[in-house]
N, C-alpha and C. Protein backbone atom coordinates (compact mmCIF):
# COMPACT_ATOMS: atom_id res chain seq x y z
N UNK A 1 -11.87 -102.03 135.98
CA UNK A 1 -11.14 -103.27 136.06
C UNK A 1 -11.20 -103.74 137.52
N UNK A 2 -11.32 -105.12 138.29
CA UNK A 2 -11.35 -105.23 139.23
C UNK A 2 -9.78 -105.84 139.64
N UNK A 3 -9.76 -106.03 140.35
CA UNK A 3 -8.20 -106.52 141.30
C UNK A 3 -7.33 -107.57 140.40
N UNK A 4 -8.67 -108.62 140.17
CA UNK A 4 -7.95 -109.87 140.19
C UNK A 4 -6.93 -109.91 138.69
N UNK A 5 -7.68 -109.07 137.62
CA UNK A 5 -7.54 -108.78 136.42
C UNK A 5 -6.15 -107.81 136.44
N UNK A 6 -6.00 -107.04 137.51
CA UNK A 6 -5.13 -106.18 137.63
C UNK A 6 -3.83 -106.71 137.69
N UNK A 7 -3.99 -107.90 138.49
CA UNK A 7 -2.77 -108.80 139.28
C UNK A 7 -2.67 -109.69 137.87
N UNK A 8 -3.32 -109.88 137.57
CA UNK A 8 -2.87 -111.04 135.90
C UNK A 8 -2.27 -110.34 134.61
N UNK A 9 -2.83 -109.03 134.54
CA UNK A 9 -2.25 -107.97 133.37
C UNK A 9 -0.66 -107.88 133.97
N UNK A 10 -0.64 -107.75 135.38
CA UNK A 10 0.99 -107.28 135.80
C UNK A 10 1.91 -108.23 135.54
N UNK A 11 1.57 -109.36 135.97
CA UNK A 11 1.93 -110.67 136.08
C UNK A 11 2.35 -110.69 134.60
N UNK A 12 1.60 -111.25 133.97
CA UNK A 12 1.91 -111.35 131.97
C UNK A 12 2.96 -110.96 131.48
N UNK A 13 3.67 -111.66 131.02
CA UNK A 13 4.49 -111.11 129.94
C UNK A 13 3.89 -111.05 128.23
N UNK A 14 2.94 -111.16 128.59
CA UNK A 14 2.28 -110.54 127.28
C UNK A 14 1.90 -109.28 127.57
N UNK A 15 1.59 -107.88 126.29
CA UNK A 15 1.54 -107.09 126.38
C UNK A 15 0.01 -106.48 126.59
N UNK A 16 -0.47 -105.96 127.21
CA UNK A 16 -1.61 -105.55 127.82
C UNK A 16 -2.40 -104.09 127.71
N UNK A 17 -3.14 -103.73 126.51
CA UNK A 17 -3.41 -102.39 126.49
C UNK A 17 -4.36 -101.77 127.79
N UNK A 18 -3.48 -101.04 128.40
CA UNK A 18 -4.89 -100.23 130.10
C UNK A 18 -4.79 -99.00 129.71
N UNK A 19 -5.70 -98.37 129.97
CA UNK A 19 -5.98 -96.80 130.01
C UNK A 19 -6.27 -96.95 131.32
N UNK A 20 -5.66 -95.17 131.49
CA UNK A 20 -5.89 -94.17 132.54
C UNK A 20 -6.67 -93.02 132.07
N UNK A 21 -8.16 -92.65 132.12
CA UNK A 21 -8.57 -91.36 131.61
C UNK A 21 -8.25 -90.85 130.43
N UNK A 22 -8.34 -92.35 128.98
CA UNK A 22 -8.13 -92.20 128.18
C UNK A 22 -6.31 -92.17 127.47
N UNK A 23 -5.51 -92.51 128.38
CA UNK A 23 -3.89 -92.45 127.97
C UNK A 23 -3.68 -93.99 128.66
N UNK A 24 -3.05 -94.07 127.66
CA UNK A 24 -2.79 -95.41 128.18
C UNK A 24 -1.16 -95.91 128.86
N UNK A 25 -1.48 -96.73 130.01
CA UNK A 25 -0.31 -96.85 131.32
C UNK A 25 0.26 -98.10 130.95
N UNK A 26 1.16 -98.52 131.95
CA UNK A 26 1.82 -99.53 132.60
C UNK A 26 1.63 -99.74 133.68
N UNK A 27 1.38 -100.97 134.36
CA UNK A 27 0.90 -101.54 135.71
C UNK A 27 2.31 -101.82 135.97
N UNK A 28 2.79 -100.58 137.46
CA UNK A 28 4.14 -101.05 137.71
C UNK A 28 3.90 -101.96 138.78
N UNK A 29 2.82 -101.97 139.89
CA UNK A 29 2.77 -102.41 141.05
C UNK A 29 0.95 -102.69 141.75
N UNK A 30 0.90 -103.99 141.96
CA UNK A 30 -0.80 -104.04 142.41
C UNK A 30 -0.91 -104.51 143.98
N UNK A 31 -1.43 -103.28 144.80
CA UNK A 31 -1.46 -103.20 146.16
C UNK A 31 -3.48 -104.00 145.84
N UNK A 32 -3.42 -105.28 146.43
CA UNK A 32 -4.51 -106.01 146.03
C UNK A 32 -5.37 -105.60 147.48
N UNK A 33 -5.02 -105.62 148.71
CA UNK A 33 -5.18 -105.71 149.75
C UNK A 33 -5.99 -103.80 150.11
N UNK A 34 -5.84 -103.12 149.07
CA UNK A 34 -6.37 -101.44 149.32
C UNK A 34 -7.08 -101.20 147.93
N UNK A 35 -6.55 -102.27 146.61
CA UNK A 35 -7.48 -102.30 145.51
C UNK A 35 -7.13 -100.79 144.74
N UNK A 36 -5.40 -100.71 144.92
CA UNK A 36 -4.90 -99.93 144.22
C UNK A 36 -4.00 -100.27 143.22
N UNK A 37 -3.28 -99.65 142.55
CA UNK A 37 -2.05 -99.62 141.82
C UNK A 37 -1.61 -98.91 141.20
N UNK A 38 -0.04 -98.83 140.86
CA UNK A 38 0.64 -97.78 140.55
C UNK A 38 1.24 -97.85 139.13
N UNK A 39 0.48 -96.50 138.62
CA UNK A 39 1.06 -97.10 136.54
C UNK A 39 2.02 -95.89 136.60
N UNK A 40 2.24 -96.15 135.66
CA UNK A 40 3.05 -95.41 134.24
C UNK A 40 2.33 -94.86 133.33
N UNK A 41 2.37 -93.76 133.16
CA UNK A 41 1.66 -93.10 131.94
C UNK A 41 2.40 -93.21 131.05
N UNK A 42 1.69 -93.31 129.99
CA UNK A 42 2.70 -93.62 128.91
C UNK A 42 3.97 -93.47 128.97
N UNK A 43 4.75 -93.20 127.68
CA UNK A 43 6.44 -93.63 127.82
C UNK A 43 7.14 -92.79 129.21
N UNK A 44 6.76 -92.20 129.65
CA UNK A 44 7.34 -91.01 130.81
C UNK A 44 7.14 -91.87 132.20
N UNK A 45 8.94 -92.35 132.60
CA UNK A 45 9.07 -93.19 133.86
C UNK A 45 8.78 -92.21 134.74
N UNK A 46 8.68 -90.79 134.83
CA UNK A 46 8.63 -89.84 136.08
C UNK A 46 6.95 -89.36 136.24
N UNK A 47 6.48 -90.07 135.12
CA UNK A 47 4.99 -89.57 135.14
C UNK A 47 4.23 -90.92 136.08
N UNK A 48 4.11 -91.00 137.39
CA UNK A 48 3.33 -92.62 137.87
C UNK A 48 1.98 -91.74 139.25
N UNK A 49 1.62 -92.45 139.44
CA UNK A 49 0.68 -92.50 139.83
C UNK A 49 -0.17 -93.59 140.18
N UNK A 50 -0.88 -93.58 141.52
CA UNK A 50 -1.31 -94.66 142.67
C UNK A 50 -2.35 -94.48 142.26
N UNK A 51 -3.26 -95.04 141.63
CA UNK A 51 -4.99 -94.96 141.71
C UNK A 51 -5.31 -96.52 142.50
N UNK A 52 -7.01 -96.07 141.81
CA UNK A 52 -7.83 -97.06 142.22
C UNK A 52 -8.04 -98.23 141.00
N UNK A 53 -8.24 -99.51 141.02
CA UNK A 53 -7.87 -99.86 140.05
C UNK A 53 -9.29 -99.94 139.01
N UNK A 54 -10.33 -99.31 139.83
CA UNK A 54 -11.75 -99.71 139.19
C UNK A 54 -11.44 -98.34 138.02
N UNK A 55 -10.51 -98.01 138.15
CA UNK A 55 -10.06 -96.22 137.23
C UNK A 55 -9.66 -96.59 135.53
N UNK A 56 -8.80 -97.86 135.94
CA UNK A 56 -7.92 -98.53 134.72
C UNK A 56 -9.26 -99.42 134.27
N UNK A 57 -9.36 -98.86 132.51
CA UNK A 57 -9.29 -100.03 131.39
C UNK A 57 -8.67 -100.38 130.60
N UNK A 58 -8.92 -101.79 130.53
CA UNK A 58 -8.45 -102.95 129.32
C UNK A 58 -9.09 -102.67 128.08
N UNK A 59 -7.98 -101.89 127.54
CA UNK A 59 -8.83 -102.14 125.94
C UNK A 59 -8.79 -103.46 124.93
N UNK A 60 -9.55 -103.60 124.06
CA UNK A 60 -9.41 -104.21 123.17
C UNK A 60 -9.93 -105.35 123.93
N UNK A 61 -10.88 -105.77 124.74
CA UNK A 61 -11.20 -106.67 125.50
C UNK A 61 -12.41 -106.94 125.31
């Protein structure tokens, strides 16, 4: 996924399927400027994690 896509999935209030390495996240936060961001693994708020965003896909796209 590149940046710009990243920043529009977060943005949305429509619902947005992304995988992380096959599990799929929540985009809590998009650092556009380092071309990171920080999800949610599935339902688990203590499970997050900073990647890269070229890491996250959009399914069903």
């Amino acid at each position: 996924m590149d940046i710009q896509r990243a920043k529009e999935i977060y943005a949305s209030k429509d619902m947005v399927s992304v995988h992380l390495d096959g599990e799929p996240v929540w985009i809590e936060h998009v650092d556009a400027e380092n071309g990171m961001a920080a999800v949610q693994v599935g339902s688990r708020p203590a499970d997050t994690h900073t990647v890269g965003v070229e890491r996250l896909e959009e399914q069903g796209s």
